[in-house]
N, C-alpha and C. Protein backbone atom coordinates (compact mmCIF):
# COMPACT_ATOMS: atom_id res chain seq x y z
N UNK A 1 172.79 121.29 68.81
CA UNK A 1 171.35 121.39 68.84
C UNK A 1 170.75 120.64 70.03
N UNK A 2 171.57 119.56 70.49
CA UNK A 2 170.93 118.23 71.82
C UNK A 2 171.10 119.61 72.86
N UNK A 3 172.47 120.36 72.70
CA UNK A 3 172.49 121.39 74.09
C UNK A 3 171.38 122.10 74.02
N UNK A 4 170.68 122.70 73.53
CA UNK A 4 170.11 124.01 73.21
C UNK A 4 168.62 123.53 73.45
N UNK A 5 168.01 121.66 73.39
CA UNK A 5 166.93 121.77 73.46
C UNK A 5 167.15 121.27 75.30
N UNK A 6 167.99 120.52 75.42
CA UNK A 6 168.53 120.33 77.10
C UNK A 6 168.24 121.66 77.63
N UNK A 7 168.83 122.88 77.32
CA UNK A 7 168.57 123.96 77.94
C UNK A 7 167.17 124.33 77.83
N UNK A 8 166.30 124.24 76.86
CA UNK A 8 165.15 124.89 76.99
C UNK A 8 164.14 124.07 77.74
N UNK A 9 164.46 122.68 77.79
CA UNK A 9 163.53 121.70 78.59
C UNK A 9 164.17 122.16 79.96
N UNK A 10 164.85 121.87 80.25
CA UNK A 10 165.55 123.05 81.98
C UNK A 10 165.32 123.76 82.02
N UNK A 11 165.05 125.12 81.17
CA UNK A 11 164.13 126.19 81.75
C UNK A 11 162.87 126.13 81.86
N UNK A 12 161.79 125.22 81.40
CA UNK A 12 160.71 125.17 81.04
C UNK A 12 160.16 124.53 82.62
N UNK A 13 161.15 123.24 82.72
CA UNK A 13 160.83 122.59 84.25
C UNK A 13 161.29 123.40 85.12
N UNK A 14 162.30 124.25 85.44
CA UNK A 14 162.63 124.91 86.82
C UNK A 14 162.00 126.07 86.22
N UNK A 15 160.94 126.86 85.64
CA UNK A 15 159.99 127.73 85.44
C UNK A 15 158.97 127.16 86.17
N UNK A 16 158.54 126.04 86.03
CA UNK A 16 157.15 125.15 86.60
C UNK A 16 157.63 125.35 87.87
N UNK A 17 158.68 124.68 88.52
CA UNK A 17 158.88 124.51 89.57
C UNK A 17 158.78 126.06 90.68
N UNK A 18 159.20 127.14 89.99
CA UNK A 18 159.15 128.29 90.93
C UNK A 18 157.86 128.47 91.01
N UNK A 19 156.78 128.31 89.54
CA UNK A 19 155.64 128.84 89.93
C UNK A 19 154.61 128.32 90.90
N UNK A 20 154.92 126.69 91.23
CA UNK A 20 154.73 125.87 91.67
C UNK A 20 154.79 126.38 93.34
N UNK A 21 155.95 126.78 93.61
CA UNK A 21 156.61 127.50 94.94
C UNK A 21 155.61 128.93 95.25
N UNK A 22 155.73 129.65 94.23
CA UNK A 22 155.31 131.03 94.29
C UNK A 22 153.95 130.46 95.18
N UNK A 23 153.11 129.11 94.07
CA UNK A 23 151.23 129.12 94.53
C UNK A 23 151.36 128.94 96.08
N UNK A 24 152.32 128.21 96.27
CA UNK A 24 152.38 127.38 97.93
C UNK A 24 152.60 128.53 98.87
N UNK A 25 153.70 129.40 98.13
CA UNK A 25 153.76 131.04 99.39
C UNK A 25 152.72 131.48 99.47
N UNK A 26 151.63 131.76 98.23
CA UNK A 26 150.68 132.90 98.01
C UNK A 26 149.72 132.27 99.01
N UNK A 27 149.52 130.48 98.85
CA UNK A 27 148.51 130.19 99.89
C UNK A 27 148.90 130.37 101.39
N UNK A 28 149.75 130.18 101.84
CA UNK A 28 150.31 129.82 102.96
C UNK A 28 150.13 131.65 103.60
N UNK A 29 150.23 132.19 102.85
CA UNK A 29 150.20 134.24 103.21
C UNK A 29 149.06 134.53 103.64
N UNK A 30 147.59 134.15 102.97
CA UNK A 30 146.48 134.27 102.87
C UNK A 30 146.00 133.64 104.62
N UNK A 31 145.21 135.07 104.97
CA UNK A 31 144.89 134.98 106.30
C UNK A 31 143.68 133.73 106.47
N UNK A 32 143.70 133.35 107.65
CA UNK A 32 142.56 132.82 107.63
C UNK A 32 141.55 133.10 108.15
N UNK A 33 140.36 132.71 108.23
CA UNK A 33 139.05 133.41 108.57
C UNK A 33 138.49 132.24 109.62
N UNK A 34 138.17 133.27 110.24
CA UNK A 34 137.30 132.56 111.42
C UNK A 34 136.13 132.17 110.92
N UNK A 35 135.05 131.01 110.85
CA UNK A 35 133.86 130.85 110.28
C UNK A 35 132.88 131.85 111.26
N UNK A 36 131.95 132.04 110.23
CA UNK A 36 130.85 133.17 111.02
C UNK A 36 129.99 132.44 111.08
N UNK A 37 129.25 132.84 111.99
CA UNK A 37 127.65 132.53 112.51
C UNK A 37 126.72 132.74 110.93
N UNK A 38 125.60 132.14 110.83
CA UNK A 38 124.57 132.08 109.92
C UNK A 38 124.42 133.60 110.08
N UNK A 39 123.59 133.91 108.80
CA UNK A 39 123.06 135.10 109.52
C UNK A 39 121.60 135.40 110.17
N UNK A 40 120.78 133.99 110.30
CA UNK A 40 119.56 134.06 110.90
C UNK A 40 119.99 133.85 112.05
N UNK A 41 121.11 133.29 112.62
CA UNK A 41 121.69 133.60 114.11
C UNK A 41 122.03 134.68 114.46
N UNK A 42 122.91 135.39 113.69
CA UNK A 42 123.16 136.71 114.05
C UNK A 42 121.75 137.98 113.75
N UNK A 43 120.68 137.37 113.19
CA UNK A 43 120.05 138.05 114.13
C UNK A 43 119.01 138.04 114.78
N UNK A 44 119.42 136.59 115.38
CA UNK A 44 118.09 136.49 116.38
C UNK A 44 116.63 135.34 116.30
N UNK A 45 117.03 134.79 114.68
CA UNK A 45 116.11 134.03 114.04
C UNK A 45 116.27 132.86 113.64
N UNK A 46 115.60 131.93 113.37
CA UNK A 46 115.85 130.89 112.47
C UNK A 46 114.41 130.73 111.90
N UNK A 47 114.92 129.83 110.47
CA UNK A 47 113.95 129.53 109.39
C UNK A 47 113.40 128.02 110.01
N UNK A 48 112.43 127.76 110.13
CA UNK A 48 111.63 127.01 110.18
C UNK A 48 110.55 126.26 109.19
N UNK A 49 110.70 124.91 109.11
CA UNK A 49 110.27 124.53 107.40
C UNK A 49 109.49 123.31 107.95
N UNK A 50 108.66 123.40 107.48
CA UNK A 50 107.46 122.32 107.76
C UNK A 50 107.43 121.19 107.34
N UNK A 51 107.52 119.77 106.94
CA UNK A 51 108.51 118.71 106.37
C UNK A 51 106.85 118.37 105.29
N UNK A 52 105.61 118.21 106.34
CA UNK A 52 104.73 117.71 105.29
C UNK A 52 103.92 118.91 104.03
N UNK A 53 104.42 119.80 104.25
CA UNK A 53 103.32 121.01 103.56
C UNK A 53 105.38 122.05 102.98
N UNK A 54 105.76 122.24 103.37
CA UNK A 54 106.94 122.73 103.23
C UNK A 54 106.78 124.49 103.39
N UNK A 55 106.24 124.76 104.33
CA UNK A 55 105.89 126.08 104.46
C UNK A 55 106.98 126.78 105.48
N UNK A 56 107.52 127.84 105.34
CA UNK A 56 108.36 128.27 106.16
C UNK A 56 108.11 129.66 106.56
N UNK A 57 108.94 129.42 108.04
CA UNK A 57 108.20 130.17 108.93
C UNK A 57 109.91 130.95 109.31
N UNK A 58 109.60 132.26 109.97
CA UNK A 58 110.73 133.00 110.93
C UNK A 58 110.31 132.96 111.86
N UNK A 59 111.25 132.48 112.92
CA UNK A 59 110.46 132.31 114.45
C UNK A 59 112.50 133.23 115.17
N UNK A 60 111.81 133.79 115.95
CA UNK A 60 112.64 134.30 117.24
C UNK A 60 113.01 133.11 117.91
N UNK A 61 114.22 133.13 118.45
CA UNK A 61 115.33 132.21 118.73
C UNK A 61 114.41 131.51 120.28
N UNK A 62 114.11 133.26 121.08
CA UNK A 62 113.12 133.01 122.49
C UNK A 62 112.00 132.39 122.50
N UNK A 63 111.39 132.19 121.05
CA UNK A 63 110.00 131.75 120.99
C UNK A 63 109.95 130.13 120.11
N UNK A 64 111.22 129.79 120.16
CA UNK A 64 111.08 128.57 119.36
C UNK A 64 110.34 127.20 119.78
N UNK A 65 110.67 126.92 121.44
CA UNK A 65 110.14 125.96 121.72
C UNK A 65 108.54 126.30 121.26
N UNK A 66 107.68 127.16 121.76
CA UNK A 66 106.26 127.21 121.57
C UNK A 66 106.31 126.97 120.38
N UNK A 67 106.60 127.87 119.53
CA UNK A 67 106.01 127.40 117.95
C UNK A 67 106.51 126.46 117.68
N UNK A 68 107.59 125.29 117.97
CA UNK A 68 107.80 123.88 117.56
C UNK A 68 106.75 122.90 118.17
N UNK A 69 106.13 123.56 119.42
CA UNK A 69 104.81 122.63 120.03
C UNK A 69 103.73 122.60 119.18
N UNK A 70 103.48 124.13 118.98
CA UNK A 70 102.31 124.70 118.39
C UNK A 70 102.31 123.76 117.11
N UNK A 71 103.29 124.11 116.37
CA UNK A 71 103.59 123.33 115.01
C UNK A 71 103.44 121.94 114.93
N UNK A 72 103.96 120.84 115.57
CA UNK A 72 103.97 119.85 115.60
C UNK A 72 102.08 118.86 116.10
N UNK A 73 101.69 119.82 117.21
CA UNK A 73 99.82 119.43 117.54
C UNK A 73 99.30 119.87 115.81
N UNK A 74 99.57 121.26 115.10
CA UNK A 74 98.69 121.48 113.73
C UNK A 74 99.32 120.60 112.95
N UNK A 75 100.71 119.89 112.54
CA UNK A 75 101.15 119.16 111.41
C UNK A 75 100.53 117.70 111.40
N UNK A 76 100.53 117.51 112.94
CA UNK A 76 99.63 116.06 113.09
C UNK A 76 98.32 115.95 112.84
N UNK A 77 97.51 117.21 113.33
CA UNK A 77 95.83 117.29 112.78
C UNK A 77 95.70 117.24 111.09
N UNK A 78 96.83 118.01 110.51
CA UNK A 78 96.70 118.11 109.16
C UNK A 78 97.18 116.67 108.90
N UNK A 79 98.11 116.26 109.12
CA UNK A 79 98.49 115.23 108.31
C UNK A 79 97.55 113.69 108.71
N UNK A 80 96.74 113.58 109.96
CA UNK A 80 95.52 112.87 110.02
C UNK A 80 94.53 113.21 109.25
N UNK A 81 94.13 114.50 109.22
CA UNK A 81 93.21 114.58 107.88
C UNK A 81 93.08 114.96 106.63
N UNK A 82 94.44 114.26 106.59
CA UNK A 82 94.75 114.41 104.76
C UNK A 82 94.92 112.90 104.40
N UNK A 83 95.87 112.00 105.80
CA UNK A 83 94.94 110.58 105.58
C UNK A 83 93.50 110.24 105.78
N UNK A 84 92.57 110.90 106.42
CA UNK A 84 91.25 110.06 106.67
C UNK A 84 90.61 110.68 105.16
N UNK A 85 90.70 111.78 104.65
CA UNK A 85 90.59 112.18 103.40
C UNK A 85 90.57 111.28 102.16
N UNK A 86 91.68 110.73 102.04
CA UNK A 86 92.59 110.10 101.16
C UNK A 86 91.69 108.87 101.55
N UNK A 87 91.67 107.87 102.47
CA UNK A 87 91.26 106.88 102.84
C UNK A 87 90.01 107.06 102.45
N UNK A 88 88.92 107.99 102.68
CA UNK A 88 87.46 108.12 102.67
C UNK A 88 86.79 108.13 100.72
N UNK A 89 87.92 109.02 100.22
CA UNK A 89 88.07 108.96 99.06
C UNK A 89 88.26 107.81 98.42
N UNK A 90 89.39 106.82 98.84
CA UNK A 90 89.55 105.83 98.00
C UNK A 90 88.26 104.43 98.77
N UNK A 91 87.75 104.67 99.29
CA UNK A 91 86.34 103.63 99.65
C UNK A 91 85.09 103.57 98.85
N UNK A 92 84.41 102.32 98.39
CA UNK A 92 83.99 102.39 97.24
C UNK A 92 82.67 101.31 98.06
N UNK A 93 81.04 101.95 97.74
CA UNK A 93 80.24 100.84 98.82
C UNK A 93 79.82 99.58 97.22
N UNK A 94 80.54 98.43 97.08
CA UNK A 94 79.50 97.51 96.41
C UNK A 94 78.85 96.45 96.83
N UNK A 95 78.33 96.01 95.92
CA UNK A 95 76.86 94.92 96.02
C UNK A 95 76.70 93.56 95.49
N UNK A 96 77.95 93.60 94.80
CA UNK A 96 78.44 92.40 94.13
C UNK A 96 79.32 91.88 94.04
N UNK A 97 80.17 90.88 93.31
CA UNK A 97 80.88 90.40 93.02
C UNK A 97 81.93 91.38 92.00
N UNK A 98 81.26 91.76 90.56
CA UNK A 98 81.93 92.49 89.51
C UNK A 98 82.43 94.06 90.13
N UNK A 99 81.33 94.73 90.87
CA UNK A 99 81.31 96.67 91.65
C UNK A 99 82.45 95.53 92.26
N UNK A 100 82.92 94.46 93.02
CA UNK A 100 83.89 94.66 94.09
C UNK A 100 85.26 93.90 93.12
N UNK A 101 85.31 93.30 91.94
CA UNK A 101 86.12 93.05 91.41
C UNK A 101 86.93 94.61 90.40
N UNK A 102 86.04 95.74 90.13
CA UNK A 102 86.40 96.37 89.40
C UNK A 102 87.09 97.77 90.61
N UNK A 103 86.40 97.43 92.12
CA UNK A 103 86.77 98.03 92.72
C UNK A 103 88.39 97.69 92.99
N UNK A 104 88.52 96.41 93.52
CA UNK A 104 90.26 95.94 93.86
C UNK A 104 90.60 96.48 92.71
N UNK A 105 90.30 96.18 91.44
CA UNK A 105 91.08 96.35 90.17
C UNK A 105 91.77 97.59 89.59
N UNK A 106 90.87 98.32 90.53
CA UNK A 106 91.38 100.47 90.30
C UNK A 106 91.64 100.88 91.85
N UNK A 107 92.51 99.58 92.72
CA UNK A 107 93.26 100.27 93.60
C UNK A 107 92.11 100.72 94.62
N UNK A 108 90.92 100.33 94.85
CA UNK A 108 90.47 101.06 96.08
C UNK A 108 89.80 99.76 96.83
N UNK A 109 89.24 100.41 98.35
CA UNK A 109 88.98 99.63 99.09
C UNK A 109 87.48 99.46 98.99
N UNK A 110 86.97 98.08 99.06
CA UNK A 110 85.87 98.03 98.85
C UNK A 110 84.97 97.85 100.06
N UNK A 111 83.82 98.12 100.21
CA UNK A 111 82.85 98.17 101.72
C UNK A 111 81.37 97.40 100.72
N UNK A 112 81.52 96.11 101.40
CA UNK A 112 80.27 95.45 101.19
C UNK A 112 79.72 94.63 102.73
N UNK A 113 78.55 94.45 102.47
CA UNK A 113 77.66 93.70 103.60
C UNK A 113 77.92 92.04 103.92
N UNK A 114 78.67 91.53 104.66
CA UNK A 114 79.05 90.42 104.43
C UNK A 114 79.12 89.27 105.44
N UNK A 115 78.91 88.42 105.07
CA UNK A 115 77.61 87.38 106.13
C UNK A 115 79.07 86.53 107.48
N UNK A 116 80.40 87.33 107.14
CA UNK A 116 81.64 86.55 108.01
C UNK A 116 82.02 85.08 108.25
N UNK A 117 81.26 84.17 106.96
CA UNK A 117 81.80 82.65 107.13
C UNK A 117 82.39 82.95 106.06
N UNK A 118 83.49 81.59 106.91
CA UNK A 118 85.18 81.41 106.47
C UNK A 118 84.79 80.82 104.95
N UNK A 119 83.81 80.14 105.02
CA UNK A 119 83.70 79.30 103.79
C UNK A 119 83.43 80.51 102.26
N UNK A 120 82.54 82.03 102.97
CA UNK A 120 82.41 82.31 101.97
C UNK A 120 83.82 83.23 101.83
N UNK A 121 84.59 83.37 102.47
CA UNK A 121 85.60 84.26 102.62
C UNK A 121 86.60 83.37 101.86
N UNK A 122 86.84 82.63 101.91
CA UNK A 122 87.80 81.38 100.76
C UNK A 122 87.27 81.41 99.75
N UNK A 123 85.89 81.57 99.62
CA UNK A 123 85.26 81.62 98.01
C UNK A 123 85.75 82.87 97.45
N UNK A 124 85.55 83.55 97.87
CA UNK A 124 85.84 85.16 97.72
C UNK A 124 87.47 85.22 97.37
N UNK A 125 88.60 84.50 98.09
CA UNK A 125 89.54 84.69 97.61
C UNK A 125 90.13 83.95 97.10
N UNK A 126 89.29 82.88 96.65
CA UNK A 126 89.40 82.04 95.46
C UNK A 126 88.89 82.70 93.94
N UNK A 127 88.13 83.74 93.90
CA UNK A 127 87.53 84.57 92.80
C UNK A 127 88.85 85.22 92.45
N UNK A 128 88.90 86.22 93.17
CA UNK A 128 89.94 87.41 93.15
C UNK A 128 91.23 87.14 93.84
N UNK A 129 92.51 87.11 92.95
CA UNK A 129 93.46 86.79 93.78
C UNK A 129 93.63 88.00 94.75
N UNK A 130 94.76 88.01 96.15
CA UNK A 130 95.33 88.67 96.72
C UNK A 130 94.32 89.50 97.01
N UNK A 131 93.19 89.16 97.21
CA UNK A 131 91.86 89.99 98.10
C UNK A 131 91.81 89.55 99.28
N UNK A 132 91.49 90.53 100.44
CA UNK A 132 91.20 90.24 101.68
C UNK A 132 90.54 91.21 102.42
N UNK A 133 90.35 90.13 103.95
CA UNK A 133 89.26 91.66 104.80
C UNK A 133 90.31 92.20 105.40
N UNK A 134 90.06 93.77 105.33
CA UNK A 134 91.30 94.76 105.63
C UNK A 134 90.48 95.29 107.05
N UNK A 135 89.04 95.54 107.34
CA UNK A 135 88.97 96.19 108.37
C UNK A 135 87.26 95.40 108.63
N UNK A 136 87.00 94.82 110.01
CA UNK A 136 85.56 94.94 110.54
C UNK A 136 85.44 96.29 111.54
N UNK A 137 84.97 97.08 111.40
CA UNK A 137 84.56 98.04 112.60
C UNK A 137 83.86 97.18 113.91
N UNK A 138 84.28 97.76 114.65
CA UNK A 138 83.66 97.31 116.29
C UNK A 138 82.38 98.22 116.53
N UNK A 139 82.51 99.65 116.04
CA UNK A 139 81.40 100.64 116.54
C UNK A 139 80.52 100.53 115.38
N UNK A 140 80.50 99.79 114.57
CA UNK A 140 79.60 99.91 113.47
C UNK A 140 77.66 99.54 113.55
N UNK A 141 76.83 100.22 113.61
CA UNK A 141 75.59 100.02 113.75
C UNK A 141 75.23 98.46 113.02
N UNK A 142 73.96 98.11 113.89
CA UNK A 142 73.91 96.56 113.48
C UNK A 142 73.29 96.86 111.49
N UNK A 143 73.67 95.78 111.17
CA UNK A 143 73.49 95.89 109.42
C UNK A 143 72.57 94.76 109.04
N UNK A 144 71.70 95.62 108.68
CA UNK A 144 70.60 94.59 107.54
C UNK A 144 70.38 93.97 106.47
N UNK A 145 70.71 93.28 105.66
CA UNK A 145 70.32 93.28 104.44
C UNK A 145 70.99 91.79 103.72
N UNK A 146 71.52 91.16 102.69
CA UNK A 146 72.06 90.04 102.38
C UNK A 146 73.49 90.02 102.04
N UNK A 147 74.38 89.39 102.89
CA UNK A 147 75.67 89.32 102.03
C UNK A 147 75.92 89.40 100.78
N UNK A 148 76.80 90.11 100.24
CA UNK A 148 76.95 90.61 99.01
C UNK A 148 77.47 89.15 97.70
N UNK A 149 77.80 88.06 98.30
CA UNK A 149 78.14 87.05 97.61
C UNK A 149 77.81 85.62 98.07
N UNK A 150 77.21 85.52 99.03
CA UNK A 150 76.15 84.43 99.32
C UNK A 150 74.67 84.58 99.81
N UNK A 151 74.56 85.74 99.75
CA UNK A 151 73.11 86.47 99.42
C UNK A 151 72.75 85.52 101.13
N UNK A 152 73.43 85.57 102.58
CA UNK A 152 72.68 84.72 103.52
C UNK A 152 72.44 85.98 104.14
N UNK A 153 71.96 86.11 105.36
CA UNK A 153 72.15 87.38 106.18
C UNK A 153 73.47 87.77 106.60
N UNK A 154 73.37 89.30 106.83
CA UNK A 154 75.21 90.09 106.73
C UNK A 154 75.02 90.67 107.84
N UNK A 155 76.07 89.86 108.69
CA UNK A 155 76.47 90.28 110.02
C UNK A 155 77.27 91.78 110.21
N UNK A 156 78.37 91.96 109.24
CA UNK A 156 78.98 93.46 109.36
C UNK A 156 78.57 93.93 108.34
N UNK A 157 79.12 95.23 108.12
CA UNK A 157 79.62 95.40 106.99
C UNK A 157 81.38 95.47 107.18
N UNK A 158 81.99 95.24 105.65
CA UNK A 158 83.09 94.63 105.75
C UNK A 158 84.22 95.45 104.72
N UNK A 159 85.61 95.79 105.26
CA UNK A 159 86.05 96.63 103.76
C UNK A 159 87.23 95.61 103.77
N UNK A 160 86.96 95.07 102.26
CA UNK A 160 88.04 94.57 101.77
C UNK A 160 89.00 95.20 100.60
N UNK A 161 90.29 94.82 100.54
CA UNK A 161 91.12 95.68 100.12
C UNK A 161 92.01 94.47 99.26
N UNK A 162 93.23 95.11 98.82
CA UNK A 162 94.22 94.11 98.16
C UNK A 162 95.92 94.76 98.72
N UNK A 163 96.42 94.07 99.43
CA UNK A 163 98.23 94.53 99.08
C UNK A 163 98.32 94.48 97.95
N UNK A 164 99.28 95.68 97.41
CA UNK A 164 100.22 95.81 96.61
C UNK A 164 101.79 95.72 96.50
């Protein structure tokens, strides 16, 4: 009975082993292929994909530089005014202390009238943590009226903001 299972475990492994052989011929037979060209090369085209809007375009192989110029002057106009958008949107004008505490508090930038001493600017970010002046304009028309938190006269107007 030890012979008979000796023999069938020997046929079972030198069975593996031919088929083993056979896979290695069958691959080794199999032609190989030259890689091909895309087929928007072969004929003449490529896809073109816009990174901020994701719009895609077929452009002729001869005409690519222009429309990568063309493309690149419109992706920059768009994508400047989808920030000044965004920016104009999140600006908020207050008058106080609370309009500019509830403003930092929902993430936007606040634009108040503000008289530019240091002393009241330490007060100010002694109120509200991690508040600060994010922008004075240079071209800004002269401004009338009382600083928004020491009520003295307001030299700019002023947009303060918060890092996150």
């Amino acid at each position: 009975m030890s012979e008979n299972i000796f023999f069938i475990i020997f046929f079972i492994f030198s069975s593996l082993i031919v088929w083993a052989w056979l896979d290695i011929f069958r691959f080794l037979r199999k032609e190989r292929k030259e890689p091909s060209l895309p087929k928007e090369l072969a004929k003449n085209h490529v896809v073109v994909v816009r990174r901020d809007n994701f719009e895609k375009k077929n452009v002729k192989i001869k005409d690519l530089n222009k429309f990568i110029e063309k493309s690149l002057v419109k992706m920059h106009k768009d994508m400047l005014l989808k920030a000044k958008k965004k920016l104009d949107d999140n600006i908020v004008t207050v008058s106080n202390i609370n309009e500019l505490t509830n403003a930092i508090n929902n993430r936007k930038v606040a634009r108040a009238r503000f008289c530019c001493n240091s002393s009241c600017e330490n007060l100010l970010k002694g109120k509200i943590q991690g508040v600060r002046t994010v922008n004075i304009s240079f071209d800004q028309p002269k401004v009338s009226g009382k600083c928004f938190l020491c009520s003295k006269d307001a030299i700019n107007e002023v947009l303060f903001g918060k890092n996150y």
